[in-house]
PDB file of N, CA and C in Angstrom:
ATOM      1  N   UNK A   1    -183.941 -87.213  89.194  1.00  0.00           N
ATOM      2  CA  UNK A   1    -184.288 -88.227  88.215  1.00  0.00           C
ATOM      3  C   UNK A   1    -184.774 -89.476  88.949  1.00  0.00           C
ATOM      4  N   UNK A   2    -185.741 -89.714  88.585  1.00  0.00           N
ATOM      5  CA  UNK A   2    -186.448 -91.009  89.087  1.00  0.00           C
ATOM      6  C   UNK A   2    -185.238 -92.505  88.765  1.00  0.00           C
ATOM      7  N   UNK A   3    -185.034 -93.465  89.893  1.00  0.00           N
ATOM      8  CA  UNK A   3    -184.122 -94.433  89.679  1.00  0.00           C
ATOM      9  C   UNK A   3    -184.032 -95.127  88.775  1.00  0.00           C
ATOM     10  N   UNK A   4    -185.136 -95.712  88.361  1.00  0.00           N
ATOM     11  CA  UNK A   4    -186.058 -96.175  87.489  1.00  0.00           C
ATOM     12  C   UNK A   4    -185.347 -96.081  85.789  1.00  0.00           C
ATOM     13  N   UNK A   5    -185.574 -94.061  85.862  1.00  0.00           N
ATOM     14  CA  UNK A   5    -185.081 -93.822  84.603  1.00  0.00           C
ATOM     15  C   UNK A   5    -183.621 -93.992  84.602  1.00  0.00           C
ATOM     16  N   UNK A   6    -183.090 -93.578  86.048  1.00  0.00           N
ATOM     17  CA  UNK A   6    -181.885 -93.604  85.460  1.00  0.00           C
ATOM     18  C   UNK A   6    -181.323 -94.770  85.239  1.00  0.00           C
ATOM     19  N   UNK A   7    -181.747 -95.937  85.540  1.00  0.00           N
ATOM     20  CA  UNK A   7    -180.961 -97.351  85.136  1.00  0.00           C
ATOM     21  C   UNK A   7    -181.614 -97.596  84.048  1.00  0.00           C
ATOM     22  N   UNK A   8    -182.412 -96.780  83.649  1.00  0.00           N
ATOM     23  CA  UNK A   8    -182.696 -97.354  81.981  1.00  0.00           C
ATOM     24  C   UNK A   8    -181.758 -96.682  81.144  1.00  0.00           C
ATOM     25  N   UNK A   9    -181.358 -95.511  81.429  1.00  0.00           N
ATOM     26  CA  UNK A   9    -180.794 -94.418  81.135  1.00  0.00           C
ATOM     27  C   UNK A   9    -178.833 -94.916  80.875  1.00  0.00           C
ATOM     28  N   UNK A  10    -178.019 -95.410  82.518  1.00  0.00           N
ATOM     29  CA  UNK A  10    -177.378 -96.332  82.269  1.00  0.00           C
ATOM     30  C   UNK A  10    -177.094 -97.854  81.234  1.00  0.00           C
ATOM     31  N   UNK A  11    -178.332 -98.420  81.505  1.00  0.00           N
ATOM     32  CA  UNK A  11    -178.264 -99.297  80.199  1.00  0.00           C
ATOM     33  C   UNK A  11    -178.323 -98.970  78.971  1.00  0.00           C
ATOM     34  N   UNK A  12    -178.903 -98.219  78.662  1.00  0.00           N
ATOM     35  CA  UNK A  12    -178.594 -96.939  77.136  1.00  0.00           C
ATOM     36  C   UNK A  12    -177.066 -97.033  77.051  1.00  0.00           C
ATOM     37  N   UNK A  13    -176.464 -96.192  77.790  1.00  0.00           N
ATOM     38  CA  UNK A  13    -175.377 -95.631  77.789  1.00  0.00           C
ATOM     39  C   UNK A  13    -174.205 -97.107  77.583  1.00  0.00           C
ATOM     40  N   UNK A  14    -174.018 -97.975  78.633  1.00  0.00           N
ATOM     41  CA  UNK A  14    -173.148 -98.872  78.605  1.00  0.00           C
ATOM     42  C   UNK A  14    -173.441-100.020  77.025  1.00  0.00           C
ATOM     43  N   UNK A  15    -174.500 -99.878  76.579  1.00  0.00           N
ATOM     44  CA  UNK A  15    -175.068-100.876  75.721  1.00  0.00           C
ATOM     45  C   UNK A  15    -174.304 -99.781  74.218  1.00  0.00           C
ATOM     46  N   UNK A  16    -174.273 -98.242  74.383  1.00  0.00           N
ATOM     47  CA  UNK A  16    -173.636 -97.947  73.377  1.00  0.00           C
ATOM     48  C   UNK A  16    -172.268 -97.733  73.732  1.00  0.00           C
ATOM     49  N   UNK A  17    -171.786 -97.824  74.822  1.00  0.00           N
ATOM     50  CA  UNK A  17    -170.574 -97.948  74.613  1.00  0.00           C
ATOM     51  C   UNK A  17    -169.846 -99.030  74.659  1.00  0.00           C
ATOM     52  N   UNK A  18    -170.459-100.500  74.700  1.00  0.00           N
ATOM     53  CA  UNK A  18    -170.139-101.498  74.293  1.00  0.00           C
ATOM     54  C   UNK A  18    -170.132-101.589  72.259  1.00  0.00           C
ATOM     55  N   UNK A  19    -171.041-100.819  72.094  1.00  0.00           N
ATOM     56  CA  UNK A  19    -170.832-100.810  70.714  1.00  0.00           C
ATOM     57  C   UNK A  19    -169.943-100.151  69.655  1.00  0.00           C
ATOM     58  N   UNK A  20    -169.948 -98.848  70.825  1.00  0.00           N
ATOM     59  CA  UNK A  20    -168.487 -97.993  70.125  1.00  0.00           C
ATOM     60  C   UNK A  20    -167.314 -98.758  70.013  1.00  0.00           C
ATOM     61  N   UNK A  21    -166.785 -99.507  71.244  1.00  0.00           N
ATOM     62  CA  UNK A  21    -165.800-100.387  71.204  1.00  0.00           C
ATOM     63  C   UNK A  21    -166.031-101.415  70.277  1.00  0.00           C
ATOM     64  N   UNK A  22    -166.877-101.648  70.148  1.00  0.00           N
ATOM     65  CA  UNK A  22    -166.992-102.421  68.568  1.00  0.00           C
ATOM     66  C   UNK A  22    -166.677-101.813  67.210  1.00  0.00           C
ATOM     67  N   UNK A  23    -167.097-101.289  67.377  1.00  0.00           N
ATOM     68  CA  UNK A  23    -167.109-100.085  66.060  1.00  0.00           C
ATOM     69  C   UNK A  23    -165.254-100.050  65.686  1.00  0.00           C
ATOM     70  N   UNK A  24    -164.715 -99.440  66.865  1.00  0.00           N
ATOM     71  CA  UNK A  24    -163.562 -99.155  66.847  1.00  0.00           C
ATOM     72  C   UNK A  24    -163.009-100.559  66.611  1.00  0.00           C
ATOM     73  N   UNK A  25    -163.499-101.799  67.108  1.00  0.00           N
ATOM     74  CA  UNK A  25    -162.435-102.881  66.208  1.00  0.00           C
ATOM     75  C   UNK A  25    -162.759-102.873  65.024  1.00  0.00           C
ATOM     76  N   UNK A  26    -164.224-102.867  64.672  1.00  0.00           N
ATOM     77  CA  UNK A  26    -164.399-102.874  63.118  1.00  0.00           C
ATOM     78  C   UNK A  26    -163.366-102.286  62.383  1.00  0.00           C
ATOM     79  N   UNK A  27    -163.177-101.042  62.895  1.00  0.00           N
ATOM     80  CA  UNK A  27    -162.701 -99.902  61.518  1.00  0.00           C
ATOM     81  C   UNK A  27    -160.770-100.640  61.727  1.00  0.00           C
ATOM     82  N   UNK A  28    -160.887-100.803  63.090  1.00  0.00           N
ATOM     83  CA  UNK A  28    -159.223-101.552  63.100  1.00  0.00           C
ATOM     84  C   UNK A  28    -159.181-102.711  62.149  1.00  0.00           C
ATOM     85  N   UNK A  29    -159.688-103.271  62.039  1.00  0.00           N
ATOM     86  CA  UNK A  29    -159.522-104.890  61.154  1.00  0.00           C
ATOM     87  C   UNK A  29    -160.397-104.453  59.998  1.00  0.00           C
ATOM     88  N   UNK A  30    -160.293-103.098  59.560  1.00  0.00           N
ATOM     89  CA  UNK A  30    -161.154-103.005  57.956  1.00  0.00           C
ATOM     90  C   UNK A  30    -161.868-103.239  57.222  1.00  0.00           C
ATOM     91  N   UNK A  31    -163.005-103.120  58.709  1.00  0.00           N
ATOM     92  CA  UNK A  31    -164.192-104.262  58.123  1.00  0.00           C
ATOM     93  C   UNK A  31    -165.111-103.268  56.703  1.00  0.00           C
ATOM     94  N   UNK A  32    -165.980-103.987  56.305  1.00  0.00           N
ATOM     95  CA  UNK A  32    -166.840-103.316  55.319  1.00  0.00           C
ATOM     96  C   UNK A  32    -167.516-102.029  55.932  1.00  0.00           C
ATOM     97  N   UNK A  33    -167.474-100.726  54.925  1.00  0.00           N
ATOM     98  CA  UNK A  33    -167.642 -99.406  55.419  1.00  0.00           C
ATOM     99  C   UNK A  33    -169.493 -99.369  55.946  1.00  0.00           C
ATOM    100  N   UNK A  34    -170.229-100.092  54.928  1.00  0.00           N
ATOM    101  CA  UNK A  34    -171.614-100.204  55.192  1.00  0.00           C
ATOM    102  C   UNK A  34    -171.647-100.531  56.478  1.00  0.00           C
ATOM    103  N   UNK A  35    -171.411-101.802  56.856  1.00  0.00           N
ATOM    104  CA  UNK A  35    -171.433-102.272  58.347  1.00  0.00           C
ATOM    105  C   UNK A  35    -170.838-101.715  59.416  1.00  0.00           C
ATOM    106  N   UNK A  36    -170.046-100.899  59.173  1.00  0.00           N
ATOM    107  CA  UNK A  36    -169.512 -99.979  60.222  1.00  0.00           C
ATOM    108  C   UNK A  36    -170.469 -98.402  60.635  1.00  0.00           C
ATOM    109  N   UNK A  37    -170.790 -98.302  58.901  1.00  0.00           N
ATOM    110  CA  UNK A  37    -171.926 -97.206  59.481  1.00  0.00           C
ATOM    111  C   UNK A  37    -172.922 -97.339  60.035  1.00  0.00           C
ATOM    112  N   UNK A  38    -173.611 -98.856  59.707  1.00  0.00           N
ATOM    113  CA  UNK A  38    -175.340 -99.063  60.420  1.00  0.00           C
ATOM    114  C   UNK A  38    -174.763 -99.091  61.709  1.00  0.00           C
ATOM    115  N   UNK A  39    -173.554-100.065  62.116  1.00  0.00           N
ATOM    116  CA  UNK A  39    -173.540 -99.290  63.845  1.00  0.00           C
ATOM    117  C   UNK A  39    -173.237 -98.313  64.111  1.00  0.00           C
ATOM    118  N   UNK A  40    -172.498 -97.181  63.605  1.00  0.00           N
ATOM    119  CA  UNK A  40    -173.061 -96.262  64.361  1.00  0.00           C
ATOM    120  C   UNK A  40    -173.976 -95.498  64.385  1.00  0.00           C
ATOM    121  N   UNK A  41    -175.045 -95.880  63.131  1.00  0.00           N
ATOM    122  CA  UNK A  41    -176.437 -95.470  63.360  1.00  0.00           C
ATOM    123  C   UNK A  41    -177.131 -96.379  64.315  1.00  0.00           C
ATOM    124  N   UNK A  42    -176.264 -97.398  64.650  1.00  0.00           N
ATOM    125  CA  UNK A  42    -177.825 -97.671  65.642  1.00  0.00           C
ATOM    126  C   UNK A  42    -177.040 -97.473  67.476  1.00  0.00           C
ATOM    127  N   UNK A  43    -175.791 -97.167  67.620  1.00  0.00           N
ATOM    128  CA  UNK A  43    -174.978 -96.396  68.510  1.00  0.00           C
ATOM    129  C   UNK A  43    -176.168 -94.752  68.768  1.00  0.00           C
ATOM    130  N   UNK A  44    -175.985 -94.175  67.493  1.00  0.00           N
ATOM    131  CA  UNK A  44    -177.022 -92.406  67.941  1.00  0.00           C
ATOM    132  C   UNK A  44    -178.041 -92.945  67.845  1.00  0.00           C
ATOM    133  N   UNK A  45    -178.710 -94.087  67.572  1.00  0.00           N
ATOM    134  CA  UNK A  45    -179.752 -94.494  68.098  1.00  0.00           C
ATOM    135  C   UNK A  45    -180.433 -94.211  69.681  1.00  0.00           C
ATOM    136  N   UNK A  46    -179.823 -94.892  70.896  1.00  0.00           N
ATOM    137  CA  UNK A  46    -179.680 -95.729  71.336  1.00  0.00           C
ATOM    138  C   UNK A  46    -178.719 -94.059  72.260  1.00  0.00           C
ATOM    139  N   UNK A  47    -178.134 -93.272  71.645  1.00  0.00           N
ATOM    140  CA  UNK A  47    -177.878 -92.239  72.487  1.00  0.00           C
ATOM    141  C   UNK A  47    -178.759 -91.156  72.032  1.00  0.00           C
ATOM    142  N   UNK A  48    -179.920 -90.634  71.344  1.00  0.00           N
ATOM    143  CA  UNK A  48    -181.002 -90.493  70.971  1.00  0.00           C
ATOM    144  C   UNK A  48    -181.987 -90.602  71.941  1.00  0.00           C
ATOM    145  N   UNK A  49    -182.410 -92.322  72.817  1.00  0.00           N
ATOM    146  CA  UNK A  49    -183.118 -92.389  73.567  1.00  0.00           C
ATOM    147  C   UNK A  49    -182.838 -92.359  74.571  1.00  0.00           C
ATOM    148  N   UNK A  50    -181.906 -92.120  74.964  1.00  0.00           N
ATOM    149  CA  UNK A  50    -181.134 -92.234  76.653  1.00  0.00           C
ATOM    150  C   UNK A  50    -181.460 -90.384  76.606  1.00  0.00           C
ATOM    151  N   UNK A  51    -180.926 -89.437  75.279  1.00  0.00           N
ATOM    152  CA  UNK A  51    -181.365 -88.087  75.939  1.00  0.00           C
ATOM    153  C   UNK A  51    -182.421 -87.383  75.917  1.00  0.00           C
ATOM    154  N   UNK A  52    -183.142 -88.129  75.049  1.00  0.00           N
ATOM    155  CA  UNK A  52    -184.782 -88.375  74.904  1.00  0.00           C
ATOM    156  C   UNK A  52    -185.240 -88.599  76.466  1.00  0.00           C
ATOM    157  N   UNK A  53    -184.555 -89.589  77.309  1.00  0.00           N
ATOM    158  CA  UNK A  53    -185.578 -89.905  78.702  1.00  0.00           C
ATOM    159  C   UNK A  53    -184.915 -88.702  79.471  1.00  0.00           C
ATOM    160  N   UNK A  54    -183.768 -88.511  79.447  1.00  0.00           N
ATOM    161  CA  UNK A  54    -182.811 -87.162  80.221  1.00  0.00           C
ATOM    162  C   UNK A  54    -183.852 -86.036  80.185  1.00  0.00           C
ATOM    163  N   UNK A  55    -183.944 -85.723  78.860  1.00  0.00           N
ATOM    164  CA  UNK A  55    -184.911 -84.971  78.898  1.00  0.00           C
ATOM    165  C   UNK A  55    -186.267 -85.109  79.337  1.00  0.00           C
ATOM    166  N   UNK A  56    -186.845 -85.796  78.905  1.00  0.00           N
ATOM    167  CA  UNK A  56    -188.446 -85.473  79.479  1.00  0.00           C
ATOM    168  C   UNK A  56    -188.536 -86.113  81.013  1.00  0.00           C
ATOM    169  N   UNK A  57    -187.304 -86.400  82.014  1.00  0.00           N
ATOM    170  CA  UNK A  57    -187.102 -86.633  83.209  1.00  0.00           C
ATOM    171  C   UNK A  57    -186.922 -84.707  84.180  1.00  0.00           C
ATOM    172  N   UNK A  58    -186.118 -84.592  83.004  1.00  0.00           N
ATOM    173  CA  UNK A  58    -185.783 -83.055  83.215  1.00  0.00           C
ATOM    174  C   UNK A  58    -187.431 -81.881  83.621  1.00  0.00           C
ATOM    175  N   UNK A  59    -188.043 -82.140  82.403  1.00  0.00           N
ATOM    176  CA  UNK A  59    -189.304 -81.891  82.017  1.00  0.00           C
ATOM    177  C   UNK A  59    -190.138 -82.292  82.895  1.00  0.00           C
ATOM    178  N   UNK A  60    -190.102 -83.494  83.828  1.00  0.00           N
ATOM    179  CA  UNK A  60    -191.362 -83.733  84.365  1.00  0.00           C
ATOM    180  C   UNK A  60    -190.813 -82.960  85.764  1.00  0.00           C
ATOM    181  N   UNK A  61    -189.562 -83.343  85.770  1.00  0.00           N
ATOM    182  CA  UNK A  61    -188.951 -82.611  87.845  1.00  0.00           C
ATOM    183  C   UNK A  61    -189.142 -81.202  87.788  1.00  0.00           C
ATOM    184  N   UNK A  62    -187.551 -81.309  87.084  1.00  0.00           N
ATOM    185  CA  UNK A  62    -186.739 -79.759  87.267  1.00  0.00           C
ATOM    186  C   UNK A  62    -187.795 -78.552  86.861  1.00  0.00           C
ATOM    187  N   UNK A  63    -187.959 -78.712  85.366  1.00  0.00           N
ATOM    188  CA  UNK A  63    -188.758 -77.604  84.776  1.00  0.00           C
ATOM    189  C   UNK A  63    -190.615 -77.122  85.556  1.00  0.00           C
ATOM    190  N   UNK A  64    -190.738 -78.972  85.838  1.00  0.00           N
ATOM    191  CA  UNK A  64    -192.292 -78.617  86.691  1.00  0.00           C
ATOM    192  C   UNK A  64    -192.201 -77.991  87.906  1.00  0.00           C
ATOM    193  N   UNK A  65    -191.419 -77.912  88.662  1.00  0.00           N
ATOM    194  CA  UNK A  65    -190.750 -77.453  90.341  1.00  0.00           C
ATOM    195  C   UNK A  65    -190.372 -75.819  89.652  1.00  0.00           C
ATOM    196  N   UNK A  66    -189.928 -75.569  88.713  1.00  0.00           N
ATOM    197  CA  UNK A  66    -189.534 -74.011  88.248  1.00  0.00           C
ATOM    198  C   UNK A  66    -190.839 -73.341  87.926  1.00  0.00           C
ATOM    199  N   UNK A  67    -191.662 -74.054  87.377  1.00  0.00           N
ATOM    200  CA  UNK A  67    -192.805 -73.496  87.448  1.00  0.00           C
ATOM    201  C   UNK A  67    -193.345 -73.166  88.779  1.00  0.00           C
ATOM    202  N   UNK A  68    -193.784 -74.287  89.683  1.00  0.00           N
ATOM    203  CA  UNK A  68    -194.102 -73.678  90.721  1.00  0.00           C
ATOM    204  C   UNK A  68    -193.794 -73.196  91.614  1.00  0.00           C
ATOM    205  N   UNK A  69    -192.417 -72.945  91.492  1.00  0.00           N
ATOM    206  CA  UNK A  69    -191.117 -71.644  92.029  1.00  0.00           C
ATOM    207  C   UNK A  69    -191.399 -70.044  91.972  1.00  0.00           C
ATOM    208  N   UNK A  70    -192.414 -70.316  90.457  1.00  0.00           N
ATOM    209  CA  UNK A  70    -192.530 -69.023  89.637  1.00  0.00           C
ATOM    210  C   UNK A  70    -191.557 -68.798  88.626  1.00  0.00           C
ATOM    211  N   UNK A  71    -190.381 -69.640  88.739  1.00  0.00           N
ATOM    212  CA  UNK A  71    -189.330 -68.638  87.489  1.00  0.00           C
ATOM    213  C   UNK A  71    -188.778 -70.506  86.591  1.00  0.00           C
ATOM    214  N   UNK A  72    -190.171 -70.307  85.705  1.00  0.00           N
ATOM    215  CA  UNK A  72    -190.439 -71.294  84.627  1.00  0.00           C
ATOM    216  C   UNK A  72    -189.563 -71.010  83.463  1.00  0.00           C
ATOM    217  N   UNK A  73    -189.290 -69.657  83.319  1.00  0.00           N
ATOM    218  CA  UNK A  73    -188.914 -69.301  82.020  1.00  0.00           C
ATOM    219  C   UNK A  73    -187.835 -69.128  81.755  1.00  0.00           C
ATOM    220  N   UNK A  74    -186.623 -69.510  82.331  1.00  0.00           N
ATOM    221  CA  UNK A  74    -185.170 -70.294  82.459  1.00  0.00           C
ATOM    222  C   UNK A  74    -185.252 -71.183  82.243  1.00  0.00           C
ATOM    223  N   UNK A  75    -185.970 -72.003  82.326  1.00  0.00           N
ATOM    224  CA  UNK A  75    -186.011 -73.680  81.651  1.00  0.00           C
ATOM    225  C   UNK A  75    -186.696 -73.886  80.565  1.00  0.00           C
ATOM    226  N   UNK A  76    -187.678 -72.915  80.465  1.00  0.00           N
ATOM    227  CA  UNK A  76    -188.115 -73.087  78.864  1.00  0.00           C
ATOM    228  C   UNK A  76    -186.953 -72.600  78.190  1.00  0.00           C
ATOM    229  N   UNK A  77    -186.310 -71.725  78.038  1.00  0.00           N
ATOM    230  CA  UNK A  77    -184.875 -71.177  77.672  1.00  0.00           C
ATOM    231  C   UNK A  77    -184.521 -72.465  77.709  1.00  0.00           C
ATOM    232  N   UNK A  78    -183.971 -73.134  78.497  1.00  0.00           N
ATOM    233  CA  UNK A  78    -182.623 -74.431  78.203  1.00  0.00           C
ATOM    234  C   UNK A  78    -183.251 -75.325  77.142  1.00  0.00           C
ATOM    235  N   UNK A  79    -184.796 -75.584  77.645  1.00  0.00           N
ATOM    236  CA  UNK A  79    -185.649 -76.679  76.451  1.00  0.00           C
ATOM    237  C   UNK A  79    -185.445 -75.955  74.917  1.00  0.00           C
ATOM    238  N   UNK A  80    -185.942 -74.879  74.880  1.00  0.00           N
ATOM    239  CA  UNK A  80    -186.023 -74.550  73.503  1.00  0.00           C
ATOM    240  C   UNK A  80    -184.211 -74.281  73.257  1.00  0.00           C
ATOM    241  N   UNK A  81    -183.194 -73.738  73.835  1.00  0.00           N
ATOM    242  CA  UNK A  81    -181.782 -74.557  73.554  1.00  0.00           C
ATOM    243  C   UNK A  81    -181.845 -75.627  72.674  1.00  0.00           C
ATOM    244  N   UNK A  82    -182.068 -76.677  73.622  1.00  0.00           N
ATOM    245  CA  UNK A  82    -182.191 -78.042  73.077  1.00  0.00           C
ATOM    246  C   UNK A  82    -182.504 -78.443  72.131  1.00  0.00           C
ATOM    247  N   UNK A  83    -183.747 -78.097  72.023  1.00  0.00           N
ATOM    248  CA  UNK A  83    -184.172 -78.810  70.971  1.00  0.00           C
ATOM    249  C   UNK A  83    -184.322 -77.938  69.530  1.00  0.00           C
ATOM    250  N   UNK A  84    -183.263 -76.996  69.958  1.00  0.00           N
ATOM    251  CA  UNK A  84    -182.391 -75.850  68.818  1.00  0.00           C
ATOM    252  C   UNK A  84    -181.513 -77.439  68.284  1.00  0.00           C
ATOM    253  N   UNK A  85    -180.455 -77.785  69.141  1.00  0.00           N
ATOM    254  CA  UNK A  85    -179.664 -78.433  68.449  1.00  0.00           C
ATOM    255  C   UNK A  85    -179.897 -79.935  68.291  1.00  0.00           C
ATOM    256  N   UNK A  86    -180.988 -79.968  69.074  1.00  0.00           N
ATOM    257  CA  UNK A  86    -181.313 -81.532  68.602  1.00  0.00           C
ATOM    258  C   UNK A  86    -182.095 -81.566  67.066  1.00  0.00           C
ATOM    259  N   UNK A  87    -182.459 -80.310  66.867  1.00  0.00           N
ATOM    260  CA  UNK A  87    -183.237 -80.341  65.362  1.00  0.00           C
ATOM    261  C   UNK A  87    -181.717 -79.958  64.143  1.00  0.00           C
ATOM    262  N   UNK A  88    -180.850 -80.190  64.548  1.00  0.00           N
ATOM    263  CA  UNK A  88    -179.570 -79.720  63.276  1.00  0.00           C
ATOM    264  C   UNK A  88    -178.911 -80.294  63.394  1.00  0.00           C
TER     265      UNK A  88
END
């Protein structure tokens, strides 16, 4: 993974888990249910794009190097995995 991505990738990550810990005081001090849900829609936001870059980091290294390995079609396997359960 390029450094690059991965400290964007890190800031994803710590920026939603600064928010989970929010979340979790919300629901402790009983805050309003609306406002507790838009964060954690914007929490899978925000972990959405962090596996959004995972992936197409994956996609540009790992899977392009398997190709020119010859044995591409183990990683198309894991991609189409993926984006089995990223579509449900």
């Amino acid at each position: 993974m390029v450094k690059n991505d991965s400290k964007q990738i890190l800031n994803l990550l710590k920026t939603s888990k600064g928010q989970i810990e929010g979340i979790i005081k919300m629901v402790e001090d009983e805050r309003y249910c609306v406002d507790i849900s838009k964060q954690i829609l914007a929490v899978q936001a925000l972990l959405k794009k962090a596996n959004l870059k995972i992936i197409d980091g994956h996609i540009k290294s790992c899977v392009k190097r398997a190709f020119e390995e010859g044995h591409g079609d183990e990683k198309i396997d894991e991609i189409i995995e993926i984006i089995d359960k990223y579509a449900k």
